[in-house]
Each structure stands twice: as C-alpha cells, then as structure tokens.
C-alpha atoms as a PDB file:
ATOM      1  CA  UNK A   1      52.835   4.434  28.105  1.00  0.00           C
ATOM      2  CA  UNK A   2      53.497   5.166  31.884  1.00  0.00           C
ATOM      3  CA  UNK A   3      56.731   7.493  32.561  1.00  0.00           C
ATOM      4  CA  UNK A   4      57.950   4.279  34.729  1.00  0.00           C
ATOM      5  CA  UNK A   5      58.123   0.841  33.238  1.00  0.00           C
ATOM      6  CA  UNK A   6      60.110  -2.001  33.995  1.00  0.00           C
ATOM      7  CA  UNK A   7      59.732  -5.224  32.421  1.00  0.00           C
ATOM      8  CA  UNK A   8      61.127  -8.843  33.977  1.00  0.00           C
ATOM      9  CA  UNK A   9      58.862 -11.557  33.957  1.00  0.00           C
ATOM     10  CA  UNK A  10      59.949 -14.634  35.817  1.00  0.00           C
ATOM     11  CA  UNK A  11      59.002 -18.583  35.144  1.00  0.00           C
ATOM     12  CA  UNK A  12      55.757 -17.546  36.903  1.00  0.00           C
ATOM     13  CA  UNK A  13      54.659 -15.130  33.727  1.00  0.00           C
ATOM     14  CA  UNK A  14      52.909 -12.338  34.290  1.00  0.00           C
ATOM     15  CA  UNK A  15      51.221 -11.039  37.582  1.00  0.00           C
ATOM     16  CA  UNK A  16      49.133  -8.082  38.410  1.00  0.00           C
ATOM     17  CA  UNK A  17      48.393  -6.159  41.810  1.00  0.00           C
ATOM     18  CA  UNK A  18      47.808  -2.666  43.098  1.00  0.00           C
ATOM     19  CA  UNK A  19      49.872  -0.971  45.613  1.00  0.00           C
ATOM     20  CA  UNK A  20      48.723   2.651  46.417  1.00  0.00           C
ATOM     21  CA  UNK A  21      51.134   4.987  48.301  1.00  0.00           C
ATOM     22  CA  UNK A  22      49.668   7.821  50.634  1.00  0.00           C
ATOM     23  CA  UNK A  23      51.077  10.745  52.745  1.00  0.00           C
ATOM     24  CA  UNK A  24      51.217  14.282  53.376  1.00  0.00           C
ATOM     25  CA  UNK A  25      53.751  16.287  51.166  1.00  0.00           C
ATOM     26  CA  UNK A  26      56.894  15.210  52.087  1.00  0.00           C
ATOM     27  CA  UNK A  27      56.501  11.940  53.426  1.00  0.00           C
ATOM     28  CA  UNK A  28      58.585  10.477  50.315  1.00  0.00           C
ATOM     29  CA  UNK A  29      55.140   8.858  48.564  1.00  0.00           C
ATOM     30  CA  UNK A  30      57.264   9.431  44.906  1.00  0.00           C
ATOM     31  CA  UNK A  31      60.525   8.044  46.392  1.00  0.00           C
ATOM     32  CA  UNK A  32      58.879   5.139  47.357  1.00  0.00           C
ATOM     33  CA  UNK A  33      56.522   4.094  44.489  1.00  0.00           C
ATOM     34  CA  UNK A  34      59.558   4.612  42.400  1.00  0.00           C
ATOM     35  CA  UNK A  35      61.681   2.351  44.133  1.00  0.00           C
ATOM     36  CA  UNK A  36      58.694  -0.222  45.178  1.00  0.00           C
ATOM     37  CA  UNK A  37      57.974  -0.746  41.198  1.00  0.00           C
ATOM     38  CA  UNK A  38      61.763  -0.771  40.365  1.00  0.00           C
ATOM     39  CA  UNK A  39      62.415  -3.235  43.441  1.00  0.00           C
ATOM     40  CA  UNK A  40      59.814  -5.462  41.992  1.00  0.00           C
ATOM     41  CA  UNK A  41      61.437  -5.209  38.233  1.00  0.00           C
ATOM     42  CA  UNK A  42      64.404  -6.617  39.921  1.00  0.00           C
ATOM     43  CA  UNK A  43      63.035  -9.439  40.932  1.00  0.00           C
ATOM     44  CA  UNK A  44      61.224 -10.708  37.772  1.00  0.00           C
ATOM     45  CA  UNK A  45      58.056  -9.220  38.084  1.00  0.00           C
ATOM     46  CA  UNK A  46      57.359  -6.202  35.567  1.00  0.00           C
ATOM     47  CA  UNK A  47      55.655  -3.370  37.637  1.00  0.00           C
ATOM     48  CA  UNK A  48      54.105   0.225  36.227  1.00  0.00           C
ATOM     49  CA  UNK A  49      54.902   3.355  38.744  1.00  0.00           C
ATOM     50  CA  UNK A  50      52.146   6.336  38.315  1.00  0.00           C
ATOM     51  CA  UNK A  51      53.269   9.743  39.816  1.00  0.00           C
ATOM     52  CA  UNK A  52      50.359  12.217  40.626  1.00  0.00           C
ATOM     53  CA  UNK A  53      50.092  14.301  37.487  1.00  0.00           C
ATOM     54  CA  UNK A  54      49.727  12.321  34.251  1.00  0.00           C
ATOM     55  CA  UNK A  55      46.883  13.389  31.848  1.00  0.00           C
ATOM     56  CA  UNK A  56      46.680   9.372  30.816  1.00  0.00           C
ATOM     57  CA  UNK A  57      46.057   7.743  34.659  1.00  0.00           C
ATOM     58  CA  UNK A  58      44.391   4.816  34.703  1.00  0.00           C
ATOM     59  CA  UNK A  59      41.715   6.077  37.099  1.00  0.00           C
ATOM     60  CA  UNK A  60      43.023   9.746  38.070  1.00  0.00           C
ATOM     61  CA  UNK A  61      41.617  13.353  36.702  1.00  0.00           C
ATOM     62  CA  UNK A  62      44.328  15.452  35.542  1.00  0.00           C
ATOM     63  CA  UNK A  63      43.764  18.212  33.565  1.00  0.00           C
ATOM     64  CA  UNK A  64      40.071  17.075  32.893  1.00  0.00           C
ATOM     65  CA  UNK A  65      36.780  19.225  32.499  1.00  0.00           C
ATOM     66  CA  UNK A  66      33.219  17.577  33.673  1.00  0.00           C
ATOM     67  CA  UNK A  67      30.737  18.976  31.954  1.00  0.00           C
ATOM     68  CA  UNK A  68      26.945  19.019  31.742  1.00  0.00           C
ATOM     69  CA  UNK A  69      24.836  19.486  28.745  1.00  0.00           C
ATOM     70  CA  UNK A  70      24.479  23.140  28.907  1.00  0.00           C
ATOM     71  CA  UNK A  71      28.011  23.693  29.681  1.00  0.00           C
ATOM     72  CA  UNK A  72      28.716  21.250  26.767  1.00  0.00           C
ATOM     73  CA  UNK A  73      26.423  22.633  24.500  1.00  0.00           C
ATOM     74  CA  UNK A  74      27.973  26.308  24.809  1.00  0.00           C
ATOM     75  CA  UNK A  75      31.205  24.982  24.215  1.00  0.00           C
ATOM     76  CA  UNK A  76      30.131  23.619  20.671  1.00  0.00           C
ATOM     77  CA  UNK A  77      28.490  27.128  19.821  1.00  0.00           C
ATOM     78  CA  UNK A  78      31.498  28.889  20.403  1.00  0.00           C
ATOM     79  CA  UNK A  79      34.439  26.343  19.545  1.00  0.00           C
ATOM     80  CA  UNK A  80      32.890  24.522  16.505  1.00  0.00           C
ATOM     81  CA  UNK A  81      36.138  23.627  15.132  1.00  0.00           C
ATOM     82  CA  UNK A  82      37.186  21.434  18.414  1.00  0.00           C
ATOM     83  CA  UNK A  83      34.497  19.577  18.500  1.00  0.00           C
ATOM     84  CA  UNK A  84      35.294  16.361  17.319  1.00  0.00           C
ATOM     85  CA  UNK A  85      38.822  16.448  18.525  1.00  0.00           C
ATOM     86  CA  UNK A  86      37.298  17.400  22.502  1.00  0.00           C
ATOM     87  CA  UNK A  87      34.768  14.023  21.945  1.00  0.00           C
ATOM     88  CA  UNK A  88      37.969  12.094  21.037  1.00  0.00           C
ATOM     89  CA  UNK A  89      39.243  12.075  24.378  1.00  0.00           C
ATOM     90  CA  UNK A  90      35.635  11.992  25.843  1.00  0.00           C
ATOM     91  CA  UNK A  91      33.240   9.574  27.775  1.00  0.00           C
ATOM     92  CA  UNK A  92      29.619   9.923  28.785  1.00  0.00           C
ATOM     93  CA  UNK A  93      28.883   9.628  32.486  1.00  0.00           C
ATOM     94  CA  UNK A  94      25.064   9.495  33.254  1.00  0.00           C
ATOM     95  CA  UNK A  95      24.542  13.044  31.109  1.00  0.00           C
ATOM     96  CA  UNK A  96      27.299  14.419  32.119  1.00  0.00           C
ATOM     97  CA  UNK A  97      30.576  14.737  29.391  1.00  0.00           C
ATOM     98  CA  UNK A  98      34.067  13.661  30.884  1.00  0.00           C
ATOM     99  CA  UNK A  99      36.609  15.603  28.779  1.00  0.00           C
ATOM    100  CA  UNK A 100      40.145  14.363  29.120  1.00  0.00           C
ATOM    101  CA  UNK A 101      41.552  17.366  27.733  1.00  0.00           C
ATOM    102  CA  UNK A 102      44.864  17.021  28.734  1.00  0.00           C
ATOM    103  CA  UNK A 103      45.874  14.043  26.325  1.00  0.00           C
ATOM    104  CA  UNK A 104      45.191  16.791  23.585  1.00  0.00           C
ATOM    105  CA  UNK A 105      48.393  19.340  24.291  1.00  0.00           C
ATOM    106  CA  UNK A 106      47.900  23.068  24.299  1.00  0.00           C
ATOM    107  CA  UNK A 107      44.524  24.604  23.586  1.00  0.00           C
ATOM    108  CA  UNK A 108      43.432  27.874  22.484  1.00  0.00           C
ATOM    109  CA  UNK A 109      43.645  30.027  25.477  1.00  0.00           C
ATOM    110  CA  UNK A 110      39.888  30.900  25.878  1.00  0.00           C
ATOM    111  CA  UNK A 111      39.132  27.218  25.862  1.00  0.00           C
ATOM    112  CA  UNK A 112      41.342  26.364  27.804  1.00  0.00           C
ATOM    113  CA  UNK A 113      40.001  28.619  30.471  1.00  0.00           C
ATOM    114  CA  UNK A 114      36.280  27.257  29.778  1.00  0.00           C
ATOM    115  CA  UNK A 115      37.814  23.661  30.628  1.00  0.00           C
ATOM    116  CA  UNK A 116      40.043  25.018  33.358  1.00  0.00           C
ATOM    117  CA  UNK A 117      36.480  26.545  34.821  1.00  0.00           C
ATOM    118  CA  UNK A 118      34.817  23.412  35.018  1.00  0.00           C
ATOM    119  CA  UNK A 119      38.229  21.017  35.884  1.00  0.00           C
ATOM    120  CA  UNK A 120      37.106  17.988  38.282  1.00  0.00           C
ATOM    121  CA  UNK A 121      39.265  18.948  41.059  1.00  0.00           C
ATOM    122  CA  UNK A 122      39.517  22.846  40.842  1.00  0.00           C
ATOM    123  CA  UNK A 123      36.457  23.688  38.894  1.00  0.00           C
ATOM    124  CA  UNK A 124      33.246  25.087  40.239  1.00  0.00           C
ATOM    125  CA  UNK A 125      31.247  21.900  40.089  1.00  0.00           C
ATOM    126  CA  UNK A 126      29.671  20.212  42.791  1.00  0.00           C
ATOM    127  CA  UNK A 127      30.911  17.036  45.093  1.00  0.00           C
ATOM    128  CA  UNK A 128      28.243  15.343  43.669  1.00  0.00           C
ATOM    129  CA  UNK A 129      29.526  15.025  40.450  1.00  0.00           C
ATOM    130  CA  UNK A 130      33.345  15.369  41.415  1.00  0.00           C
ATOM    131  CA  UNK A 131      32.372  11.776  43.188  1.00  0.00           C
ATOM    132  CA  UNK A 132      30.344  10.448  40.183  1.00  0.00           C
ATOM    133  CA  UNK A 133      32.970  10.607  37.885  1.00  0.00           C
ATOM    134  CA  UNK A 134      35.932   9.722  39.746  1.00  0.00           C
ATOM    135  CA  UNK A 135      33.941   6.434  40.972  1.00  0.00           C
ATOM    136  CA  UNK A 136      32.648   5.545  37.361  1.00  0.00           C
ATOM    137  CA  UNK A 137      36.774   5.953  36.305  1.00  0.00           C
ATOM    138  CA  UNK A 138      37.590   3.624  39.130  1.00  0.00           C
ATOM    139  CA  UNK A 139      34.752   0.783  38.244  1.00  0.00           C
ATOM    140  CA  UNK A 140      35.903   1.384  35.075  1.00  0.00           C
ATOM    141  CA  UNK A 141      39.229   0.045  35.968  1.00  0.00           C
ATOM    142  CA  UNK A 142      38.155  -2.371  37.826  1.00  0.00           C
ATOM    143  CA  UNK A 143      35.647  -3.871  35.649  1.00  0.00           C
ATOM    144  CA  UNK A 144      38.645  -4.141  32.744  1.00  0.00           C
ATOM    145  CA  UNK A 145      40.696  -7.724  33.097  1.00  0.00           C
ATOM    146  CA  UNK A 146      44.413  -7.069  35.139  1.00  0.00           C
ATOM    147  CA  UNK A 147      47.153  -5.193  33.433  1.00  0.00           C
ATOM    148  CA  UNK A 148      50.141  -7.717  32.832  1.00  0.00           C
ATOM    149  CA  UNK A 149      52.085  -5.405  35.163  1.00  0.00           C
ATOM    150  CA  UNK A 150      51.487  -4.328  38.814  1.00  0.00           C
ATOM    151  CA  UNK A 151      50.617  -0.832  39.374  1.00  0.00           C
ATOM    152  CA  UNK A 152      51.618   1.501  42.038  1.00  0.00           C
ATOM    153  CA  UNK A 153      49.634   4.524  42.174  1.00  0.00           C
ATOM    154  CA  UNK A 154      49.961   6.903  44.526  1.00  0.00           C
ATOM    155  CA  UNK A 155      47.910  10.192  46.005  1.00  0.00           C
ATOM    156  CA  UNK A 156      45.023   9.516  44.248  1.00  0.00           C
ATOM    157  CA  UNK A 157      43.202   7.186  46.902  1.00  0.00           C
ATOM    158  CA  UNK A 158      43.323   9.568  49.981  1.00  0.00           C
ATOM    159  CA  UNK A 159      45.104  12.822  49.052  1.00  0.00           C
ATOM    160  CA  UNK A 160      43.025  13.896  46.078  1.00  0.00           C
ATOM    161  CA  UNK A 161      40.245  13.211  47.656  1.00  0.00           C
ATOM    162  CA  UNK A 162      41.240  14.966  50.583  1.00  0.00           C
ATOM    163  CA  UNK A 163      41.861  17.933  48.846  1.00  0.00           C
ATOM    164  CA  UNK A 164      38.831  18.087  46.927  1.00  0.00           C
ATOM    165  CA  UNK A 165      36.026  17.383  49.160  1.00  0.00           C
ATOM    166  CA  UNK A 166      37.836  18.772  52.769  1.00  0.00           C
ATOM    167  CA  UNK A 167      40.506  21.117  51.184  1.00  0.00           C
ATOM    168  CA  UNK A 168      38.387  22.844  48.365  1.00  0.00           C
ATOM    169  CA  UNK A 169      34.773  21.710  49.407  1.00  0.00           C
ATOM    170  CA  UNK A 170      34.500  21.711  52.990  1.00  0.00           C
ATOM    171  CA  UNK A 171      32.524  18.283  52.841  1.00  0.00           C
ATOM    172  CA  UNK A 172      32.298  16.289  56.180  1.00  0.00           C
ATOM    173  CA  UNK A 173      34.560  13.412  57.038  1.00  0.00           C
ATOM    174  CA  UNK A 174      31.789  11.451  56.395  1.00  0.00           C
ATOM    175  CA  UNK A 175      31.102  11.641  53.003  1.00  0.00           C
ATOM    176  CA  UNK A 176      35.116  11.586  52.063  1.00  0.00           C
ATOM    177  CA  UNK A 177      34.700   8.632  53.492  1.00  0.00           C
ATOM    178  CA  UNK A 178      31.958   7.203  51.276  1.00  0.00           C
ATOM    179  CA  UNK A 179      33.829   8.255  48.471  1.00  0.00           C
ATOM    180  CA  UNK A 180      36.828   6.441  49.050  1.00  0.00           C
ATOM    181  CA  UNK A 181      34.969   3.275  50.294  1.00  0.00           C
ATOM    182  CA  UNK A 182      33.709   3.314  46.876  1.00  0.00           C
ATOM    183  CA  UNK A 183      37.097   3.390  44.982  1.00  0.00           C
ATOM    184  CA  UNK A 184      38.269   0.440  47.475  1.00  0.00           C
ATOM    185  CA  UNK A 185      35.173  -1.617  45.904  1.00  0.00           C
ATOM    186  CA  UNK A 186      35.746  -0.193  42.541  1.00  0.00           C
ATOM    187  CA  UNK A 187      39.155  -1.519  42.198  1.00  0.00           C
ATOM    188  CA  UNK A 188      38.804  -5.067  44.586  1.00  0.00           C
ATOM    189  CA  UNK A 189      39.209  -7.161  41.352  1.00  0.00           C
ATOM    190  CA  UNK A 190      42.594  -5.921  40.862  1.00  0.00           C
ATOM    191  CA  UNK A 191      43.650  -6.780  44.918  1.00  0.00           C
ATOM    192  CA  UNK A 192      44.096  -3.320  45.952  1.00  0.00           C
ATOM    193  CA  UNK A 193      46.460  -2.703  48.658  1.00  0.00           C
ATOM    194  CA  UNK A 194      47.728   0.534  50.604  1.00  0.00           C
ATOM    195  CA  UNK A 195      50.844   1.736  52.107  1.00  0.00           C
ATOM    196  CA  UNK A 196      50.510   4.752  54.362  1.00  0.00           C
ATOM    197  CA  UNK A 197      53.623   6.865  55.244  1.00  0.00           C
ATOM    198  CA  UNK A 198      53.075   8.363  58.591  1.00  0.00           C
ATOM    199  CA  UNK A 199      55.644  12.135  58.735  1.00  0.00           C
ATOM    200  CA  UNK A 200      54.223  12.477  62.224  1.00  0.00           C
ATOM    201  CA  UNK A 201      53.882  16.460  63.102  1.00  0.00           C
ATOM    202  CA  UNK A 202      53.778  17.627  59.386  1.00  0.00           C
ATOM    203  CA  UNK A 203      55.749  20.642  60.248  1.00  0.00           C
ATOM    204  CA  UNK A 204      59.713  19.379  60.059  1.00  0.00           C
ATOM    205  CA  UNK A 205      58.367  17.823  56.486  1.00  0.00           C
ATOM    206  CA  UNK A 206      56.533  20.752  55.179  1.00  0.00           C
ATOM    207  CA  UNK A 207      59.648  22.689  56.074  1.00  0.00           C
ATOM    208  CA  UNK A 208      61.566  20.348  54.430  1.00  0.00           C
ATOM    209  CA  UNK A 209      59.373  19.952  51.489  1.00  0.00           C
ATOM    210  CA  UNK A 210      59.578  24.017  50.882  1.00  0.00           C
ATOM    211  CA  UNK A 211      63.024  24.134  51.228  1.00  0.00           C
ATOM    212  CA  UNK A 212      63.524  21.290  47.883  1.00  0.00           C
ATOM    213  CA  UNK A 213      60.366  22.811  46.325  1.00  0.00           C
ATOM    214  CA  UNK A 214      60.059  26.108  43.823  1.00  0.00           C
ATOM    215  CA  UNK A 215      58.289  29.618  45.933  1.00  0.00           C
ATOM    216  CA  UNK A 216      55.535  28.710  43.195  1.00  0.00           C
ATOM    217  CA  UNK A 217      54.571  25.210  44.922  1.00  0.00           C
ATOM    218  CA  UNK A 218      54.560  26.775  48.094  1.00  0.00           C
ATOM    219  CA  UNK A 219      52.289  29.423  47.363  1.00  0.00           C
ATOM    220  CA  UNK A 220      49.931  27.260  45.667  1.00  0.00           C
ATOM    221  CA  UNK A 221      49.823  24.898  48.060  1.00  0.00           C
ATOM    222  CA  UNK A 222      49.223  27.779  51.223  1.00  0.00           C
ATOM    223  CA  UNK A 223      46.622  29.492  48.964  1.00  0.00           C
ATOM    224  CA  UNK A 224      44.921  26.412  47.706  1.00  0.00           C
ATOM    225  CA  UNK A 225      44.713  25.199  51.541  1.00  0.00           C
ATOM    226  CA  UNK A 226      43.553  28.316  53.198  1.00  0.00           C
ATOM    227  CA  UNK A 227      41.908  30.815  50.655  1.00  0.00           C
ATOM    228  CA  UNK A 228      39.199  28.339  49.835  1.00  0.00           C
ATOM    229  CA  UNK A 229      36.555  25.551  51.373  1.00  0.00           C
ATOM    230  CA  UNK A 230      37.969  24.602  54.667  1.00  0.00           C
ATOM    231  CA  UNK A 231      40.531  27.168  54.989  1.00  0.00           C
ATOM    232  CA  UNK A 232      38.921  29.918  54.316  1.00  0.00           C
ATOM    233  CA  UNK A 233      36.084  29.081  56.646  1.00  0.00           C
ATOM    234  CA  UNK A 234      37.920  28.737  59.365  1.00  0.00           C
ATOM    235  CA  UNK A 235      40.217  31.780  58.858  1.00  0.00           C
ATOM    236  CA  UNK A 236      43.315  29.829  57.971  1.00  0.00           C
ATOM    237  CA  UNK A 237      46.406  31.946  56.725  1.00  0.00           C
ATOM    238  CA  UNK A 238      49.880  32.161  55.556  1.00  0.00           C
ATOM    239  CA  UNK A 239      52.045  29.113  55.893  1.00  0.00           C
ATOM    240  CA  UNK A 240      50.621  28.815  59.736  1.00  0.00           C
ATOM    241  CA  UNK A 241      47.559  28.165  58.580  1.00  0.00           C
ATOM    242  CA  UNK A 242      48.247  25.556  55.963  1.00  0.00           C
ATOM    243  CA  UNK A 243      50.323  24.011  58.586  1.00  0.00           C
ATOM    244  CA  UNK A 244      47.191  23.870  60.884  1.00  0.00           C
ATOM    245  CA  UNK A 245      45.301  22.113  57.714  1.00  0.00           C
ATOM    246  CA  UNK A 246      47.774  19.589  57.246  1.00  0.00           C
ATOM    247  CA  UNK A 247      47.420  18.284  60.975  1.00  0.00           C
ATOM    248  CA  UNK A 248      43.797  18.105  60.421  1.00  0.00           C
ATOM    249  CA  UNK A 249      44.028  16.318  57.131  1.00  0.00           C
ATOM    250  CA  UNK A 250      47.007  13.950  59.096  1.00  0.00           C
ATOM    251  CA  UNK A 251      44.390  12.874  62.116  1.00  0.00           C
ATOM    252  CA  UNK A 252      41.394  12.839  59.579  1.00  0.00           C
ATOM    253  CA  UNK A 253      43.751  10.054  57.051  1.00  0.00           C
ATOM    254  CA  UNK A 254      45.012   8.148  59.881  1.00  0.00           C
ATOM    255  CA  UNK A 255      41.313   7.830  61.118  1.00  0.00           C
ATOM    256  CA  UNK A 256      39.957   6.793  57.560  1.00  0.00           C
ATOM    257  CA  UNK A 257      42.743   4.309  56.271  1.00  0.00           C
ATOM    258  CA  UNK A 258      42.398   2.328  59.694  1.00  0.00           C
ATOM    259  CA  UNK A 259      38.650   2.201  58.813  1.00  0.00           C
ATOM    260  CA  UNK A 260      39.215   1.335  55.103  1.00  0.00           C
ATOM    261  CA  UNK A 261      38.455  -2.806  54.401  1.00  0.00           C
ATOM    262  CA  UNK A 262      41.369  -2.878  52.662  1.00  0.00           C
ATOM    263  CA  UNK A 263      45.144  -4.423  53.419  1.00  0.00           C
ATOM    264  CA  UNK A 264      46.983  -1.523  54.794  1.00  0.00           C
ATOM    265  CA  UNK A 265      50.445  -1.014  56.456  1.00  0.00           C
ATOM    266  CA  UNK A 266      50.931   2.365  57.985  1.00  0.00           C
ATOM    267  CA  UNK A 267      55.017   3.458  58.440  1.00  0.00           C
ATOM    268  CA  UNK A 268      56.151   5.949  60.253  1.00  0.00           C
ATOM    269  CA  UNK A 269      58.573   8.550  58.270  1.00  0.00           C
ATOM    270  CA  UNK A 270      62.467   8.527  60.385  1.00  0.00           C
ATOM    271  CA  UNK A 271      65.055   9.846  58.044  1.00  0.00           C
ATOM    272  CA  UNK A 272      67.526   8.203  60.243  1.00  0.00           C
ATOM    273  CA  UNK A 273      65.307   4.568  59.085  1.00  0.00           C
ATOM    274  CA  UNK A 274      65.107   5.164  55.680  1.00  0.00           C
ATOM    275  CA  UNK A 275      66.636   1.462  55.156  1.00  0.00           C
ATOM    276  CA  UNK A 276      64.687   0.019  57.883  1.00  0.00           C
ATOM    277  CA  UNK A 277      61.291   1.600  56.509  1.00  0.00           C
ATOM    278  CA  UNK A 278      61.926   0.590  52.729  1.00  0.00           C
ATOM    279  CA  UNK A 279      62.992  -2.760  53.582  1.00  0.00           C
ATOM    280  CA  UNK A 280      59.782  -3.444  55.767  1.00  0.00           C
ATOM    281  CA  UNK A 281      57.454  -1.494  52.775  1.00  0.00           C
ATOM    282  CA  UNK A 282      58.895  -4.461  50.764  1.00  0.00           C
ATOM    283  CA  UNK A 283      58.138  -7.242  53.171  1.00  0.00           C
ATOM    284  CA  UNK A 284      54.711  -5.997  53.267  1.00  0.00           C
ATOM    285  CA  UNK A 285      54.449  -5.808  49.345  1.00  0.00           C
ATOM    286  CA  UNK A 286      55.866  -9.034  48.917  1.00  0.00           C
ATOM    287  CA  UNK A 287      53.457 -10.840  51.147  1.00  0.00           C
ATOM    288  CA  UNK A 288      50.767  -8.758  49.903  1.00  0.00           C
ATOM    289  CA  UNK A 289      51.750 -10.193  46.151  1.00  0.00           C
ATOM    290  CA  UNK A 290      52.962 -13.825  47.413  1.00  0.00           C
ATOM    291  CA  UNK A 291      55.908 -12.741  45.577  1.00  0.00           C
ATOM    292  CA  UNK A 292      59.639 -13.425  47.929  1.00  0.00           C
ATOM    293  CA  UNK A 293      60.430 -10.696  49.496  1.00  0.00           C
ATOM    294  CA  UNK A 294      64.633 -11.483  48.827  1.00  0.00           C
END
C-alpha cells in the first residue's frame, strides 16, 4: 500500500487521473502532493500521494539493480542461496534482469554492494539501458487498466531524469528530452497531467532547504551534483557549484516542460502566496479532473 491513502468516493464512484509535481529542492513538491491528494479525499474522490523514495512505485526505480546476463549470471555463482528470492521481485526487460531489490529488506552486505554497483540511477550502467527500463516500467503502467484512485507522483517525471542523464551522465538536453517524451506517451491512458513549481533563483530555496535538511543531505546532494557527469566536467565545486547546477537544471526544466504535449501549469514559488498558489494548483487540478474545484 502507498504511505498516503485517502479513501471518499462520491455518487460519481470511482475516478482515476495522474497529477505529477516537479521542482527543484525546495520548491515544496512534497507539501503539495500531500495536500493536492488529501484536498481531493475531501471532496469525495479517493486519491494515492507517492513521495520520491518508495521501493514499491508504480513506475519509479528505487533501490533497484539492472542487470545483464553476465552480471546476472555472476551473481548466481556467488549468491546461490538468493536466487529465487532476487527473481521474486524480478522482471525481464529485452535480456536485461530488473531486480527490485528493495521490496526484499536488508541484504547481505556484499550483495548488497553488487546491486548497489549496478543501481538504475547511481550504478555504472549506461543511459541506454537506464532509459530502457524506466520506459518499459512506465508502458507498463500505462498499458494496466486505471487505479480506482488518482495518483500524484512527484520527481520522477523531470527530476530523476534530470539527475540521471544531465546530473550523473552528462547526456545532452536532447536526449533527456526523448526520454521524458516517452514517459508522457507511456502513461497518456491514465490522463497524465503536470504541475511545475517555479522557486525562481534556486539560491534563497537551496539555502532554505539546507537549513531544514540533515549536513548528510547536503553533502550528498553537492557531491552527487559536482563530483560526477556534468559537474565534474565542468569543474563545479562546493555548495557554489551545485548552486551553479541547479540554475542550469532550472532553465533546462522550464525549457522542456513548455515543450512537453502534455497539460501543464507552471507556479511560481512566493512564500508570502502560499494560499494564493495552493488554491490556484487546485483550480487547475480540478479542471484537469472535471472534478469542482469548491
């Protein structure tokens, strides 16, 4: 089951939708699928919020290992006894072995690393395949009939790709944007819509966001964003330099979304509009639904 649930189903019965939420860190992407899929509760439709994270997304990779048939095969030699547990909480891809591993709890350290190694966002595999998979989970989705409950996803149309094929990869605009074109058509059955939150300069919220956030996050995050792909190339460094990444990443998203064919509504972040912003978010979703936006 999803962490967020809310159940109330109207005289209508049950609907189904997709909202996805987007943003740079800070831009209050959690604060607002939260309160979109509550808000809809409310008013008699059940709704399912997703935060980034969770080993069981419908579509997203967390804490999952891609891995081809050499790879696969070494893994049997030398962990025999995991076997059939790691193809429970498989799927085959074209050759290629998608191991959820996450929905399985801890693992024996030197497996763990072995999966860790070959992870579909922070493993050393190509774009290629990062792109294969992640579209075949998305079709996969989208070829299944409509959960009973609208979903509201969010990072995990723009931002994770972002990070993997700009952040980690150094792949050109260009083919991030293929990629995400073909989640949009992956998931069109389920009338996909997006909801952009716009910080402006990223600086005031990254400050912000590393003032609420542990020293761990913001290491990660400064390392992750300048020690590899498109940082590193570029000689990115300290929290400076991951500052100078998320301004690229903010012109490159603003430039994709208003490309995207799909219903979009980009808000700009005010912390003195929070009211203002959430109330039009809500106006948008309703429409978007044909639900009343009361």
């Amino acid at each position: 089951m999803a962490e967020l649930v809310w159940q109330g189903i109207d005289e209508r019965g049950a609907m189904s939708g997709l909202v996805m939420v987007e943003g740079l860190p800070g831009a209050g992407k959690s604060t607002v699928a939260h309160g979109l899929a509550e808000w809809l509760a409310l008013h008699g439709h059940a709704a399912v919020s997703w935060p980034e994270g969770r080993a069981d997304h419908p579509v997203d990779f967390e804490r999952v290992a891609l891995l081809e048939a050499t790879a696969w095969d070494r893994l049997r030699v030398r962990f025999p006894e995991w076997e059939s547990r790691l193809l429970s909480v498989s799927h085959d891809v074209g050759g290629v072995l998608v191991v959820k591993h996450g929905l399985l709890g801890d693992l024996p350290p030197a497996l763990g690393d072995e999966l860790r190694g070959l992870d579909a966002y922070d493993g050393a595999i190509t774009a290629g395949l990062y792109s294969r998979a992640l579209t075949d989970s998305w079709r996969r989705f989208g070829a299944a009939p409509p959960p009973a409950e609208v979903q509201v996803w969010e990072c995990v149309l723009i931002q994770n790709p972002v990070c993997a094929f700009i952040a980690r990869l150094d792949e050109s605009p260009l083919a991030l944007e293929r990629h995400v074109r073909g989640l949009v058509e992956a998931v069109r059955p389920h009338d996909p819509a997006l909801v952009y939150l716009d910080v402006g300069d990223p600086l005031p919220a990254l400050e912000s966001a590393a003032r609420e956030r542990p020293d761990e996050w913001l290491q990660f995050v400064i390392e992750y964003h300048t020690q590899q792909g498109y940082g590193r190339r570029r000689g990115l460094d300290g929290f400076d330099g991951y500052v100078e990444f998320m301004r690229h990443r903010r012109a490159l998203e603003l430039d994709l979304v208003s490309r995207l064919p799909l219903p979009t509504l980009v808000v700009p972040v005010d912390p003195d509009r929070r009211d203002e912003t959430s109330a039009e978010i809500r106006r948008y979703v309703a429409a978007h639904l044909g639900v009343p936006a009361a």
